[in-house]
C-alpha atoms as a PDB file:
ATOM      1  CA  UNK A   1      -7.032  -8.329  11.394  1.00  0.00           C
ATOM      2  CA  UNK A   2      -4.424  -5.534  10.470  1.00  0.00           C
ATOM      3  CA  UNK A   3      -4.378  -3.990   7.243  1.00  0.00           C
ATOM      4  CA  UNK A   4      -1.763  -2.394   4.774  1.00  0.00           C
ATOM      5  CA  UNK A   5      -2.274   0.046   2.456  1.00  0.00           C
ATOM      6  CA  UNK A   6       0.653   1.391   0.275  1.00  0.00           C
ATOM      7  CA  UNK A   7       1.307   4.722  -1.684  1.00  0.00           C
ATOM      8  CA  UNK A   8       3.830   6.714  -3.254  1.00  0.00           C
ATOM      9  CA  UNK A   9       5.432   4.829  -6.296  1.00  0.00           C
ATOM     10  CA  UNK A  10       5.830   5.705  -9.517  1.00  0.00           C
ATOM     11  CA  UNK A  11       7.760   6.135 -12.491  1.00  0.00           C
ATOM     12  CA  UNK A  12      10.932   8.695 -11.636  1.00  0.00           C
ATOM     13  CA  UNK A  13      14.508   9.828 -13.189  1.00  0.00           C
ATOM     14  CA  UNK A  14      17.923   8.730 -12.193  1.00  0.00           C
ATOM     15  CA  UNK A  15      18.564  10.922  -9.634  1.00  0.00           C
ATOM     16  CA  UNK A  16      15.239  11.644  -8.466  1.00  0.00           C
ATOM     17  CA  UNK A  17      13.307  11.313  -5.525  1.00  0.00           C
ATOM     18  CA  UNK A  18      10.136   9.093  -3.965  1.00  0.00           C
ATOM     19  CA  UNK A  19       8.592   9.074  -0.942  1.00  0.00           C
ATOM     20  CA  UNK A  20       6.805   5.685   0.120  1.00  0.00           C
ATOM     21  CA  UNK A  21       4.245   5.628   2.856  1.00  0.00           C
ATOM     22  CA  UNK A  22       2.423   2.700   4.581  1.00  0.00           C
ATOM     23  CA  UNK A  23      -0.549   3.166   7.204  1.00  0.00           C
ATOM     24  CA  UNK A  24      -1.779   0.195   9.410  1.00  0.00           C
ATOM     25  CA  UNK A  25      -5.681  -0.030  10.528  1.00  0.00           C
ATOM     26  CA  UNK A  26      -7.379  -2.401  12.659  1.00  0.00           C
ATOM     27  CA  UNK A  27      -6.976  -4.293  15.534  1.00  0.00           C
ATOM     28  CA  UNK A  28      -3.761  -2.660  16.312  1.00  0.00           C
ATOM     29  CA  UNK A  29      -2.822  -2.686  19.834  1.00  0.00           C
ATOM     30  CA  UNK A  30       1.339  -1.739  19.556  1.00  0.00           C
ATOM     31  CA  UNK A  31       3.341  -1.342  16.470  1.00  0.00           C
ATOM     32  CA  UNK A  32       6.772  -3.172  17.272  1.00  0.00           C
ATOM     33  CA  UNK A  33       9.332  -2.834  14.052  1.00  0.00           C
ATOM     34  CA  UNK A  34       8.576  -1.583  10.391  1.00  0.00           C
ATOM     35  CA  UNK A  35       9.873  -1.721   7.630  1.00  0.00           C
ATOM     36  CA  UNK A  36      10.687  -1.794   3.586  1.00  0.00           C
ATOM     37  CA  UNK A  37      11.422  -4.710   1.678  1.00  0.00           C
ATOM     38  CA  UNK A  38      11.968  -4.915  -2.400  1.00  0.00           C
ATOM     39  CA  UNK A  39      11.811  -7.208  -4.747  1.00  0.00           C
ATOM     40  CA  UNK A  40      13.094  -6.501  -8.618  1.00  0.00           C
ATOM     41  CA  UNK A  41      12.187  -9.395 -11.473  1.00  0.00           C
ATOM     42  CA  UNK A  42      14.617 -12.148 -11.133  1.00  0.00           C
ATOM     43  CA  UNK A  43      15.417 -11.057  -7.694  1.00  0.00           C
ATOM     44  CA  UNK A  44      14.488 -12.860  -4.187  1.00  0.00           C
ATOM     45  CA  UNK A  45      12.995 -10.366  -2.118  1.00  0.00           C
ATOM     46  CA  UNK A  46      15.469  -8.377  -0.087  1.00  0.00           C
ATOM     47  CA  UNK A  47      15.140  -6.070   3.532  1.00  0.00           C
ATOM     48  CA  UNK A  48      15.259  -2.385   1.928  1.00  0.00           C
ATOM     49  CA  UNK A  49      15.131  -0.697   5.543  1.00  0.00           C
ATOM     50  CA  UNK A  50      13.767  -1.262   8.990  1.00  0.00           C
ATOM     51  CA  UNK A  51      12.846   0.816  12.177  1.00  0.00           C
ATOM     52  CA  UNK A  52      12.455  -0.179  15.744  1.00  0.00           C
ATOM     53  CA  UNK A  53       9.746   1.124  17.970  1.00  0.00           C
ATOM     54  CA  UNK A  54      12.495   2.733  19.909  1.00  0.00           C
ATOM     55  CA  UNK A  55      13.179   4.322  16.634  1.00  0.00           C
ATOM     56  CA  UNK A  56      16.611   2.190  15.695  1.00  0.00           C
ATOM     57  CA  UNK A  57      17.432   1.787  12.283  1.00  0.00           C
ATOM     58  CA  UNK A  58      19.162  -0.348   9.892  1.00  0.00           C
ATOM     59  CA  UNK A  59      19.257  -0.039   5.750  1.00  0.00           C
ATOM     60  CA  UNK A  60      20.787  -2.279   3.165  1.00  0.00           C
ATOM     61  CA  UNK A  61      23.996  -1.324   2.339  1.00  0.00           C
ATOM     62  CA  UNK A  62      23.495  -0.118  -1.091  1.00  0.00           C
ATOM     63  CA  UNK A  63      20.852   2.700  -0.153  1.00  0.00           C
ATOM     64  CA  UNK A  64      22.328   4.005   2.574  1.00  0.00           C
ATOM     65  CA  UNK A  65      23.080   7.717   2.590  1.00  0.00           C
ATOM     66  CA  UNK A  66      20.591   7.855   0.029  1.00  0.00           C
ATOM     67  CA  UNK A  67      17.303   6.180   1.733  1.00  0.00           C
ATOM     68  CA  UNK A  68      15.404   7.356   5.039  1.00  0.00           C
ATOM     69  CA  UNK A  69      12.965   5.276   6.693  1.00  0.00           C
ATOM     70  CA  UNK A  70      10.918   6.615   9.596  1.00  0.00           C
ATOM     71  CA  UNK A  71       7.757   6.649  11.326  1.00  0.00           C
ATOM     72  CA  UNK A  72       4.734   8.336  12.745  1.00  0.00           C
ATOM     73  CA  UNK A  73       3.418   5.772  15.497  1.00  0.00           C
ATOM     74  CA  UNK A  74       0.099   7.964  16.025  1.00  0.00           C
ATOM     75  CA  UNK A  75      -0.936   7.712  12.864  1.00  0.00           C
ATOM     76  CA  UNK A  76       0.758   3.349  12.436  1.00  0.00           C
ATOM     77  CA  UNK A  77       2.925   4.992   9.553  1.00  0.00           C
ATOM     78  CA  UNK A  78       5.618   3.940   8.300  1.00  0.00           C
ATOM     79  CA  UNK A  79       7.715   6.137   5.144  1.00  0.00           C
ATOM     80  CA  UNK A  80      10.799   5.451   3.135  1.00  0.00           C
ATOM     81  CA  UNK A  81      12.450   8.508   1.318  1.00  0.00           C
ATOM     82  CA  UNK A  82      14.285   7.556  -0.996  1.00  0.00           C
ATOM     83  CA  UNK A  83      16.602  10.196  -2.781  1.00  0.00           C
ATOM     84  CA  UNK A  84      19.198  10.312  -5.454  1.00  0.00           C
ATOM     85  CA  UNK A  85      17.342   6.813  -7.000  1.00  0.00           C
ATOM     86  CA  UNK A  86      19.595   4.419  -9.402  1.00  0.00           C
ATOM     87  CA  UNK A  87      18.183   2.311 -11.902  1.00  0.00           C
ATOM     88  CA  UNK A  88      19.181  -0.945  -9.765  1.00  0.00           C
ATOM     89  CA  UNK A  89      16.428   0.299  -7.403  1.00  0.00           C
ATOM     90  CA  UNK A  90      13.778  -0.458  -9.643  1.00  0.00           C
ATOM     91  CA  UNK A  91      11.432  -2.870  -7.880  1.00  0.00           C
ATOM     92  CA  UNK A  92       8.436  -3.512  -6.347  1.00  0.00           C
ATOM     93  CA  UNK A  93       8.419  -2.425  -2.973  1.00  0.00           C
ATOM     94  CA  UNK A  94       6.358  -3.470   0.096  1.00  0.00           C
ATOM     95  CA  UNK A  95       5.883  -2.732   3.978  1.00  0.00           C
ATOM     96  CA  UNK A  96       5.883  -4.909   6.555  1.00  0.00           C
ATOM     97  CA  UNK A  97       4.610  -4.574   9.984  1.00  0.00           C
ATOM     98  CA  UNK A  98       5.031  -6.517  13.077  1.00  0.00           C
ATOM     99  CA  UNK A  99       2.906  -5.604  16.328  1.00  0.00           C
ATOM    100  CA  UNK A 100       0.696  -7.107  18.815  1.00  0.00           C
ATOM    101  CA  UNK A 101      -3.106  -7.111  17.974  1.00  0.00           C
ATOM    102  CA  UNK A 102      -5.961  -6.233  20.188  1.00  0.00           C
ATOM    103  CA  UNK A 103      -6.617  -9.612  20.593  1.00  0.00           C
ATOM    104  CA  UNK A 104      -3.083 -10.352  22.528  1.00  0.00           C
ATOM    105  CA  UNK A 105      -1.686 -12.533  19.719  1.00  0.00           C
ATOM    106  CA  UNK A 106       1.361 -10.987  17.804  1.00  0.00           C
ATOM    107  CA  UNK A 107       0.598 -10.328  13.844  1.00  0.00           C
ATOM    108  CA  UNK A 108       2.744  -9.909  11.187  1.00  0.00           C
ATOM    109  CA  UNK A 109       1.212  -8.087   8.184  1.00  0.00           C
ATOM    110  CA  UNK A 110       2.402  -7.112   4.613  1.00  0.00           C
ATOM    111  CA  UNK A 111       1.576  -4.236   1.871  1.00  0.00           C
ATOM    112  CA  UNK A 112       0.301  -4.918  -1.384  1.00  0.00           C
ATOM    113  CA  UNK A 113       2.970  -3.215  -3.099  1.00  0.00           C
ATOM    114  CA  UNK A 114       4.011  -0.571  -4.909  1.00  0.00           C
ATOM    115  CA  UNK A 115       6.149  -0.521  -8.305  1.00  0.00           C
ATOM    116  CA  UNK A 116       9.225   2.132  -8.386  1.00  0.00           C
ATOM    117  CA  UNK A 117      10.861   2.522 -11.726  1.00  0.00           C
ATOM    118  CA  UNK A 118      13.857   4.630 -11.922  1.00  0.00           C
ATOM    119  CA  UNK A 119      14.509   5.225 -15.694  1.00  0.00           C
ATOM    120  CA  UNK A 120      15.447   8.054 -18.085  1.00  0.00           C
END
């Protein structure tokens, strides 16, 4: 069993910055892809960000220039900076982690969340 845990969100400005980070424990035998997702009331839950284990990268189109995702693989981290912050990026936002367990058997695990509000 693989678990989540997320950190880093908070209450910040227009025009501020957050970093996100998400560590994996368990029965973790390779980390393939991370990533970001968000979800804002009303909203269906969208992709934020993902990286590869080769380190490839993609981002939604409305945070890039503005969003970084990246990872630490000794330490099964994932982060998400995330600068210059808009009020439409209010939402909860969770990690998601697909790997291959000790076990053999490929897992896919999420976060338990983490609230951003952007407001003045």
């Amino acid at each position: 069993q693989v678990q989540l845990v997320e950190s880093g969100g908070g209450l910040v400005q227009p025009g501020g910055s957050l970093r996100l980070s998400c560590s994996a424990s368990g029965s973790i035998f390779t980390i393939y892809a991370m990533g970001w997702y968000r979800q804002a009331p009303g909203k269906q839950r969208e992709l934020v960000a993902r990286i590869t284990s080769g380190g490839s990268t993609n981002y939604v189109d409305s945070v890039k220039g503005r969003f970084t995702i990246s990872r630490d693989n000794a330490k099964n981290t994932v982060y998400l900076q995330m600068n210059s912050l808009k009020p439409e990026d209010t939402a909860v936002y969770y990690c998601n982690i697909n790997g291959l367990g000790m076990n053999g058997a490929n897992f896919g695990s999420w976060g338990q969340g983490t609230q951003v509000t952007v407001s003045s």
